[in-house]
Protein backbone atom coordinates (compact mmCIF):
# COMPACT_ATOMS: atom_id res chain seq x y z
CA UNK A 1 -7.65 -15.26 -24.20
CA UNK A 2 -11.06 -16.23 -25.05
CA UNK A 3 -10.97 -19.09 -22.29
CA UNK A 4 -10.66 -17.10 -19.82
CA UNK A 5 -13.18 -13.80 -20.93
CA UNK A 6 -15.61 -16.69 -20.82
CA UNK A 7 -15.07 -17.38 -17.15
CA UNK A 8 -14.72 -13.77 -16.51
CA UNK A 9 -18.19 -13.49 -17.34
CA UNK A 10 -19.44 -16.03 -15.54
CA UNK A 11 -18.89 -13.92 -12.59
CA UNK A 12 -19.08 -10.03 -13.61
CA UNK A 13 -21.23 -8.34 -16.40
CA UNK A 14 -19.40 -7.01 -19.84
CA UNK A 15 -16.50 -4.29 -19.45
CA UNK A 16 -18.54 -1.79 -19.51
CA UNK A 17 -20.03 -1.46 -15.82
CA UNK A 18 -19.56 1.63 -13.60
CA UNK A 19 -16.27 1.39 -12.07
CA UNK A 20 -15.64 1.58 -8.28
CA UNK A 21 -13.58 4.00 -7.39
CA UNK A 22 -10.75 3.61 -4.93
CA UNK A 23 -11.15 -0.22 -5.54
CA UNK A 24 -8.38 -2.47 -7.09
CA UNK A 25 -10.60 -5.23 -7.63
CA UNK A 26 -14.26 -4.32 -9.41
CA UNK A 27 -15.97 -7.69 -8.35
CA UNK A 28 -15.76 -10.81 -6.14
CA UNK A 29 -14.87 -13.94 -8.20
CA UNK A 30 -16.08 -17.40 -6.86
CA UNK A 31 -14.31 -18.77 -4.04
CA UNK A 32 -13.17 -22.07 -5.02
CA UNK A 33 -13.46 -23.53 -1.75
CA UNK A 34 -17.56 -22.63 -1.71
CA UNK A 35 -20.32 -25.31 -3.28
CA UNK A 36 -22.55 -22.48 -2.88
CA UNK A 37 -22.66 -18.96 -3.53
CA UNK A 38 -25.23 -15.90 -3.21
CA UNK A 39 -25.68 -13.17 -6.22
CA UNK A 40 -27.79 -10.74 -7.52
CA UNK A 41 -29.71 -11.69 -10.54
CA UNK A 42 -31.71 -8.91 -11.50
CA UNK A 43 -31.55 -5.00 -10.70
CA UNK A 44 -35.12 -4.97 -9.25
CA UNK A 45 -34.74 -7.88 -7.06
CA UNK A 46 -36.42 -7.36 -3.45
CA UNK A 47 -33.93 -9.90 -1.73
CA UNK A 48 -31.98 -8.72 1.28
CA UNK A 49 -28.46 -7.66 -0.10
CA UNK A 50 -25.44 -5.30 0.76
CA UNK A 51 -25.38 -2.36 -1.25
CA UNK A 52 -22.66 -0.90 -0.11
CA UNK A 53 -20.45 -3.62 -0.89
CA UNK A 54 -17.16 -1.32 -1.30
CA UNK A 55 -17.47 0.36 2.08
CA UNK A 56 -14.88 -0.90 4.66
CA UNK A 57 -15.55 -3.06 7.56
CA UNK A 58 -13.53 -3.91 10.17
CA UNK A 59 -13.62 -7.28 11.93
CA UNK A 60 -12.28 -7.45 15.52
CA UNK A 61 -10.76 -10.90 16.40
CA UNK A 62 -9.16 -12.51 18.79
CA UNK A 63 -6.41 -15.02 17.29
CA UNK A 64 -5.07 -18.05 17.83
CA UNK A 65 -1.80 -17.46 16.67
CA UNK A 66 0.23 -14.32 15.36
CA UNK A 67 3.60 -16.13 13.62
CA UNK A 68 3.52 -17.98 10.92
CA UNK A 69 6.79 -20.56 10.09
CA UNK A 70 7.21 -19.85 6.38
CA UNK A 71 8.54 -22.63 4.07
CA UNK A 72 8.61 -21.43 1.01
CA UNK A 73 12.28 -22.02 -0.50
CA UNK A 74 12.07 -18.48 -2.41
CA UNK A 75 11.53 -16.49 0.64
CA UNK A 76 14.60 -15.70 3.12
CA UNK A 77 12.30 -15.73 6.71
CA UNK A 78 11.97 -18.54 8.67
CA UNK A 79 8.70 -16.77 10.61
CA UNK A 80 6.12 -14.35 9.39
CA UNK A 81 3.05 -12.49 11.35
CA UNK A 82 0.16 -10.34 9.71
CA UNK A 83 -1.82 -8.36 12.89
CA UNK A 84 -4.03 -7.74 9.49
CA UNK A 85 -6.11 -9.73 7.43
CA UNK A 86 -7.76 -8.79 3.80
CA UNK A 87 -5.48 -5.42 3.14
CA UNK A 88 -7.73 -2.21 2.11
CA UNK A 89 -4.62 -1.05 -0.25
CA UNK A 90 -6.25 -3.11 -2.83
CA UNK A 91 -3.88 -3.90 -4.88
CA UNK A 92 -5.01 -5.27 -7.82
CA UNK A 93 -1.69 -7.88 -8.15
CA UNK A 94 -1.68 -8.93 -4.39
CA UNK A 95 -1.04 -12.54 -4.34
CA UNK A 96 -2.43 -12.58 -0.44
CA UNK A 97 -5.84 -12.22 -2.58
CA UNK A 98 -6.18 -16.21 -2.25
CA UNK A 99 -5.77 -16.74 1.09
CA UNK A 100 -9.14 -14.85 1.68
CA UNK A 101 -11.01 -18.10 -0.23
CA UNK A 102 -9.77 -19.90 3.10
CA UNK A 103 -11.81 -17.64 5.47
CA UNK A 104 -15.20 -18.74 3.03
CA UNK A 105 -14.88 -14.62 1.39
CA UNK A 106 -13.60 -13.72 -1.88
CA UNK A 107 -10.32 -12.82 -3.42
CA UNK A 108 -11.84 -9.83 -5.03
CA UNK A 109 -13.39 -6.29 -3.21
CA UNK A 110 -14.15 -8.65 0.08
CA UNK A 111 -10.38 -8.79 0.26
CA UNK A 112 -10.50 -5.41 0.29
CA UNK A 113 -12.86 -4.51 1.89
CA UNK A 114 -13.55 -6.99 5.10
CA UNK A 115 -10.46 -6.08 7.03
CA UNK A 116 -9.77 -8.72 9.81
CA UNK A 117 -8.30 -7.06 12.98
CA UNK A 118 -6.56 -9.63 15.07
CA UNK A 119 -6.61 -7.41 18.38
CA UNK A 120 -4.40 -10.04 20.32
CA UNK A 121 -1.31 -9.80 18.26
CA UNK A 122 0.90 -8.10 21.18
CA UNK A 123 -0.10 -11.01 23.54
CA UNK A 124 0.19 -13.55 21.14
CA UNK A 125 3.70 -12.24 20.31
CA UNK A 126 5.10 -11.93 23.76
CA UNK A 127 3.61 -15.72 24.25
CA UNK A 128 5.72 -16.98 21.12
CA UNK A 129 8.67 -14.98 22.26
CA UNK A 130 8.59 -16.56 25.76
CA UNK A 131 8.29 -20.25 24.89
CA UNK A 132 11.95 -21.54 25.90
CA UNK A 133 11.83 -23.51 23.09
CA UNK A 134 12.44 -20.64 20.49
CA UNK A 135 15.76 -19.66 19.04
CA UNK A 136 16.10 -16.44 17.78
CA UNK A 137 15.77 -15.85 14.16
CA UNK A 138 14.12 -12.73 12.44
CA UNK A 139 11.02 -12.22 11.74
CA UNK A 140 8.92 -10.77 9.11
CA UNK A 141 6.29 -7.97 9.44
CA UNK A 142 4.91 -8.78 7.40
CA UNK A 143 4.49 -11.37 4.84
CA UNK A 144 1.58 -10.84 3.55
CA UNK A 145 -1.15 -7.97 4.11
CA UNK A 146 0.56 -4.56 4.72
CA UNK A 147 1.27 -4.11 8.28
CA UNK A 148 0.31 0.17 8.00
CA UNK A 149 -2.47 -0.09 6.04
CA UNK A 150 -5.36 2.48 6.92
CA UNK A 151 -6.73 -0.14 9.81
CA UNK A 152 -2.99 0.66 11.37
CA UNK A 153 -3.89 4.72 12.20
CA UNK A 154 -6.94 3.10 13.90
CA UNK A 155 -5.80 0.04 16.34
CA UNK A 156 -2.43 0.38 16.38
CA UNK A 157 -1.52 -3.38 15.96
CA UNK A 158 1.91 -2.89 14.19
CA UNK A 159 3.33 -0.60 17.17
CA UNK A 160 2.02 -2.89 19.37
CA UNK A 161 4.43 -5.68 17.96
CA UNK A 162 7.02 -3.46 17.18
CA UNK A 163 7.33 -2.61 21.00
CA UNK A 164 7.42 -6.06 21.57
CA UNK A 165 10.11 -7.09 20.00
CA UNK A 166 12.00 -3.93 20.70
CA UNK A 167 11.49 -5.14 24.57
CA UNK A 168 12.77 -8.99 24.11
CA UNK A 169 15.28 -7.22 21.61
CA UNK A 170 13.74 -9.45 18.38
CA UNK A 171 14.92 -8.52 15.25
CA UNK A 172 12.30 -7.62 12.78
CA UNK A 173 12.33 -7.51 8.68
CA UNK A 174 9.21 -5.05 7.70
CA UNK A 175 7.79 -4.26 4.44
CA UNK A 176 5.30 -1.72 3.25
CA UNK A 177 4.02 1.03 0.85
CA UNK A 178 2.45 3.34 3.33
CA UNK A 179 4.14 6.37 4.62
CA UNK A 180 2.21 5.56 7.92
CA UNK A 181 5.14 3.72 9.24
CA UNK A 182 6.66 7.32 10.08
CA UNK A 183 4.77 7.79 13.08
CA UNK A 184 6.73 5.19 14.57
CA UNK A 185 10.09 6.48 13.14
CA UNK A 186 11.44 7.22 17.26
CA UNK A 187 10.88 3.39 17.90
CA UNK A 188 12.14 2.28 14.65
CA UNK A 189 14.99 4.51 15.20
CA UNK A 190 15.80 2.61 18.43
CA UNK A 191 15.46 -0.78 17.26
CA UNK A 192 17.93 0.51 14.50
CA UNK A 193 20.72 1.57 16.83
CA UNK A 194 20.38 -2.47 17.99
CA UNK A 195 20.83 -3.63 14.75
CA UNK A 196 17.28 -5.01 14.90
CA UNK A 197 14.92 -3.84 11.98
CA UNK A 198 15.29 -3.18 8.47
CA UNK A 199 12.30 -2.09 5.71
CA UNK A 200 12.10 -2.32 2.38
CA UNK A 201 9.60 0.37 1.17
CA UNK A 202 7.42 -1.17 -1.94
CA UNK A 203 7.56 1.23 -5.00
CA UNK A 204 6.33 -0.25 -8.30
CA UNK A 205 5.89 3.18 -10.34
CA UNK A 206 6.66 6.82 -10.17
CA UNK A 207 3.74 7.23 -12.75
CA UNK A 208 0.41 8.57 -10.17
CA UNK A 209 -2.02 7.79 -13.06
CA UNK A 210 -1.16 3.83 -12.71
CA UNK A 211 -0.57 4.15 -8.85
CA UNK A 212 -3.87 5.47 -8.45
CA UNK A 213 -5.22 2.61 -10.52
CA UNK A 214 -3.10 -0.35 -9.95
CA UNK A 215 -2.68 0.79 -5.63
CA UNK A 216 -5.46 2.64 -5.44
CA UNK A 217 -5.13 3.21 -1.46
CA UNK A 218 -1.71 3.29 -1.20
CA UNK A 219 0.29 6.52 -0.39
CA UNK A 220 2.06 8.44 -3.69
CA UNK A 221 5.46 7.32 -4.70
CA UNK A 222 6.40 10.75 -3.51
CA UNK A 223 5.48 10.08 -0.39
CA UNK A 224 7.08 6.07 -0.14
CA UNK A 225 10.74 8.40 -1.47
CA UNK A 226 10.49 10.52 1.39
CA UNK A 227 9.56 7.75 3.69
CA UNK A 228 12.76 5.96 2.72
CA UNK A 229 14.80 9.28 2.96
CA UNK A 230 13.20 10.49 6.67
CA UNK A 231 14.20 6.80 7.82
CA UNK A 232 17.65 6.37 6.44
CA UNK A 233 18.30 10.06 7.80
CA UNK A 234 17.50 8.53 10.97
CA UNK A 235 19.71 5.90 11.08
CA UNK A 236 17.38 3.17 10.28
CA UNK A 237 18.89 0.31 7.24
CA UNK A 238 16.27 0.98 4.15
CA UNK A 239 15.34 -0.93 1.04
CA UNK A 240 13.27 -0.82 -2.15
CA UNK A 241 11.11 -3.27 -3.09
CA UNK A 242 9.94 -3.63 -7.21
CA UNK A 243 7.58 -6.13 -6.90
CA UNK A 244 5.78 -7.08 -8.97
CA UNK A 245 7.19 -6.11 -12.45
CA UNK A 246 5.13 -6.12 -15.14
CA UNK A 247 6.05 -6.32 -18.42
CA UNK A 248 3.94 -3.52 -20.88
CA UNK A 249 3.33 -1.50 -17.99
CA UNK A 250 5.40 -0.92 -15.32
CA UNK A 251 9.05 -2.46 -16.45
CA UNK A 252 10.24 0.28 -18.06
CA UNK A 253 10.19 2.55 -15.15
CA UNK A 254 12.65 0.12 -13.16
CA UNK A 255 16.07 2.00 -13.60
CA UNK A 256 13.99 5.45 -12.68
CA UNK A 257 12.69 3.77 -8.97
CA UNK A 258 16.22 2.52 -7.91
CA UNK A 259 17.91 5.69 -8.87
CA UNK A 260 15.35 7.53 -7.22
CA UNK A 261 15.30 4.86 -4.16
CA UNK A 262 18.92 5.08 -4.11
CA UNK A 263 19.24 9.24 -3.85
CA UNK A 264 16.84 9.25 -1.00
CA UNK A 265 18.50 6.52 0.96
CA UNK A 266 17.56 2.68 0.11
CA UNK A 267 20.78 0.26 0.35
CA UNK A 268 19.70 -2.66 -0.57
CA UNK A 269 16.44 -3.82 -3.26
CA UNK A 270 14.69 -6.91 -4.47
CA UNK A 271 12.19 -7.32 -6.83
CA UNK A 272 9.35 -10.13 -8.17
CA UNK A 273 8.10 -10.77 -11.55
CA UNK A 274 4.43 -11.00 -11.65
CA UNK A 275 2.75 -13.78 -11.51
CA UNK A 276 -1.09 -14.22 -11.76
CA UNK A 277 -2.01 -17.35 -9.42
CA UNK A 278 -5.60 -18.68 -8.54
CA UNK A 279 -8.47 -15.94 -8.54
CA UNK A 280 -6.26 -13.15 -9.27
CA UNK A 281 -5.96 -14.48 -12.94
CA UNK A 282 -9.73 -13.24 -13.16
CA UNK A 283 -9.24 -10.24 -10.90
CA UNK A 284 -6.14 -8.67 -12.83
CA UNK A 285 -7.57 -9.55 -15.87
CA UNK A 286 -10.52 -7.68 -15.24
CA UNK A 287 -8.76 -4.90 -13.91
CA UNK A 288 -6.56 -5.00 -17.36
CA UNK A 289 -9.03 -4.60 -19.73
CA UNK A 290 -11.06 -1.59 -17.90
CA UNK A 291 -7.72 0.63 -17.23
CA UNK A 292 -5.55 0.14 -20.08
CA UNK A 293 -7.82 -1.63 -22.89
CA UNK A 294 -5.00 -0.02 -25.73
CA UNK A 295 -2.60 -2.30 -24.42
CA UNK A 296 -4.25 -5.09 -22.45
CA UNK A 297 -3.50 -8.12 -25.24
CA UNK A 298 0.43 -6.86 -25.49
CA UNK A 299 0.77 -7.02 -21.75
CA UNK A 300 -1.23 -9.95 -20.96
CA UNK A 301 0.81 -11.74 -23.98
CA UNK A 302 3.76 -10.70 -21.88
CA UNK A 303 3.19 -11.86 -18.94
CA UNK A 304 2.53 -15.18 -20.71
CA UNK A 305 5.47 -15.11 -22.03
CA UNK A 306 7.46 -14.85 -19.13
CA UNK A 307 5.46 -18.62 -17.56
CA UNK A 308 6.12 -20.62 -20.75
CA UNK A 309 2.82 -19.32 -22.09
CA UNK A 310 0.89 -19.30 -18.51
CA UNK A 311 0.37 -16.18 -16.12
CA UNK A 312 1.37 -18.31 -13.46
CA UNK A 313 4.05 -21.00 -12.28
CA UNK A 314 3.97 -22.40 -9.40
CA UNK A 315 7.30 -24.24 -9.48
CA UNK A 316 9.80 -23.14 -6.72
CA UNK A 317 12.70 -20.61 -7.91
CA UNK A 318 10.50 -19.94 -11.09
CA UNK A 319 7.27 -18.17 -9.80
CA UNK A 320 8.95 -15.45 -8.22
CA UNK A 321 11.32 -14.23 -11.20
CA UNK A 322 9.72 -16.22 -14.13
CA UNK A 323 12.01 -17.25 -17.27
CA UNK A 324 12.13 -16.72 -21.13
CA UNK A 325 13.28 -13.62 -22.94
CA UNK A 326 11.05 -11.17 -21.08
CA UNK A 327 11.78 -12.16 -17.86
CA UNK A 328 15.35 -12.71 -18.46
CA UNK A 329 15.47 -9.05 -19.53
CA UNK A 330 14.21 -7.71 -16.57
CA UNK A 331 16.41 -9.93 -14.52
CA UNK A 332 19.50 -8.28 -15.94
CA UNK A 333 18.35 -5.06 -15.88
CA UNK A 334 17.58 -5.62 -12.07
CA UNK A 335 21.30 -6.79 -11.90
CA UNK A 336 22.79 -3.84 -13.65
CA UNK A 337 21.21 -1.00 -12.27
CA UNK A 338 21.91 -2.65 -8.29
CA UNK A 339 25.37 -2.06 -9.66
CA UNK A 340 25.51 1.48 -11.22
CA UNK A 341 23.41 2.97 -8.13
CA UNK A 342 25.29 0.91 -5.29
CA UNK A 343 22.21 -0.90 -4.18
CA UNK A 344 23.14 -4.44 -2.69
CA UNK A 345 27.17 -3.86 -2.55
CA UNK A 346 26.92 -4.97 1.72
CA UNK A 347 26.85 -8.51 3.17
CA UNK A 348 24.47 -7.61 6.39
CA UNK A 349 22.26 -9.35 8.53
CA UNK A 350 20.13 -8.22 11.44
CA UNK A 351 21.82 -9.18 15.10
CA UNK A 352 20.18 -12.15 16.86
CA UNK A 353 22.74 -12.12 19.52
CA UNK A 354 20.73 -9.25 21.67
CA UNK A 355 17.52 -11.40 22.24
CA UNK A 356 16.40 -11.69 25.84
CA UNK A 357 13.11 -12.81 27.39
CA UNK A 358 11.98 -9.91 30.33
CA UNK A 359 13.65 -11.24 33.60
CA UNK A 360 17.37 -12.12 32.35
CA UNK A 361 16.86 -14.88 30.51
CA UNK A 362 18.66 -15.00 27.68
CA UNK A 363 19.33 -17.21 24.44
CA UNK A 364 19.74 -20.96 24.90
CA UNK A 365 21.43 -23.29 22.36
């Protein structure tokens, strides 16, 4: 513990600095990637330098590419695409947090706060989609930043792609925690009746007071219930997603989300243990001690627990569901309550058979 309060403070002042509101993340840790790197040493200092460095910017780009092939063995899709980059949700557990360091920004608030906008997505899509080359496989929207974050009411990205793939008849896996996704319920609806989409709604607690602090721009768990509910009414196949799990905090409340998930609609669930990889080691850690400081050592302790006495394993089948005694517990809890509530009890898969490029040309294998 004392390791890593040590590097912690190589990059933040004591515990006891004002607190950004409506920020996950309360500073930028050091991008690994970086020789260099530009702070603020004293309050008075006359240097050029943001000062409102929580305040939201949005970066118009034009892409190179919009799907991603995935290889991770834990993960189900072949292809992700993100029409989003840096997610202003800020959640303070997001493991996309790293893949900022890559752009030469930070995991921390620039994650959050430097929103990428790749304005091209549609066109890069409908390129993919028409190479002759590609066979038909679903595709995930999306892996990794949430495709209806706040930048979604604005440009529209996500209903861009959505349209797309609802015209070459592509099926489509979504995930998010915003209630935004409603305003595209009609077009969801008819990519439903296709057999062509399917979400999975994240919920991690029912309690506001950690929402607020652990998601702090995400939409109210109230809100993600009656998302699931308005969808499923409509026709379209709806899941819950517990991830991450965190043991001291949020674990408990795991049979209360799929019952609740399960009344308003969700068939089917999965979940994640957390895991604390890279820079978000400092970021969560941070975040930890400042909103819960009465149980910080138990949960941290926990979490170590569960990655033989890390927060993080990288090893495939392991980082995703961790192992020892705490993580076994939740594992089997995840197991039995998919039972009582009827979450999971359907084999189904989305329908690749329907894909067809505009002009008649269909599948070829």
């Amino acid at each position: 513990m004392s390791d890593i309060k040590e590097e912690h403070s190589n990059y933040t002042n004591d515990y006891t600095n004002d607190y950004i509101k409506g920020r996950g993340a309360q500073f930028n840790p050091h991008n690994r990637f970086l020789k260099n790197e530009r702070v603020k040493e004293h309050i008075e200092s006359i240097d050029d330098w943001e000062e409102s460095a929580a305040a939201t910017v949005y970066l118009e780009d034009n892409a190179k590419s919009i799907v991603n092939k995935v290889e991770s063995p834990d993960l189900s899709m072949m292809y992700s695409m993100n029409p989003y980059q840096g997610c202003e949700h800020g959640c303070i557990y997001c493991y996309a947090r790293n893949s900022f360091e890559y752009y030469g920004w930070s995991a921390g608030l620039d994650f959050e706060t430097k929103i990428t906008v790749k304005k091209n997505a549609a066109q890069l899509l409908r390129k993919f989609l028409m190479n002759p080359k590609y066979q038909c496989v679903p595709i995930s929207l999306s892996g990794n930043t949430d495709c209806y974050q706040p930048a979604e009411k604005k440009f529209g990205l996500t209903r861009q792609l959505l349209e797309v793939c609802n015209e070459f008849n592509q099926p489509v896996a979504m995930i998010t925690k915003n209630a935004g996704i409603l305003r595209d319920k009609e077009l969801l609806q008819e990519m439903a009746a296709k057999n062509i989409v399917s979400i999975l709604v994240s919920i991690t607690s029912l309690d506001e007071d950690l929402r607020r602090a652990m998601e702090p721009r995400t939409t109210t768990a109230r809100q993600r219930l009656r998302t699931i509910k308005e969808m499923s009414d409509a026709g379209v196949r709806m899941g819950v997603m517990l991830g991450p799990m965190i043991p001291g905090l949020n674990d408990h409340e795991m049979q209360r989300i799929m019952k609740a998930a399960s009344e308003s609609g969700a068939s089917f669930s999965a979940y994640t243990f957390i895991r604390l990889n890279g820079a978000i080691k400092l970021i969560f850690h941070d975040w930890l001690y400042k909103n819960f400081p009465d149980r910080a050592d138990k949960v941290w302790h926990l979490i170590e627990q569960g990655h033989d006495g890390k927060v993080n394993d990288s090893r495939w089948g392991l980082r995703m569901r961790g192992e020892g005694v705490v993580a076994d517990l939740i594992r089997q809890q995840y197991a039995k309550y998919n039972k009582i509530y009827g979450i999971n009890d359907e084999r189904w898969e989305l329908d690749c058979s329907r894909f067809q490029r505009p002009g008649g040309q269909g599948m070829l294998f």
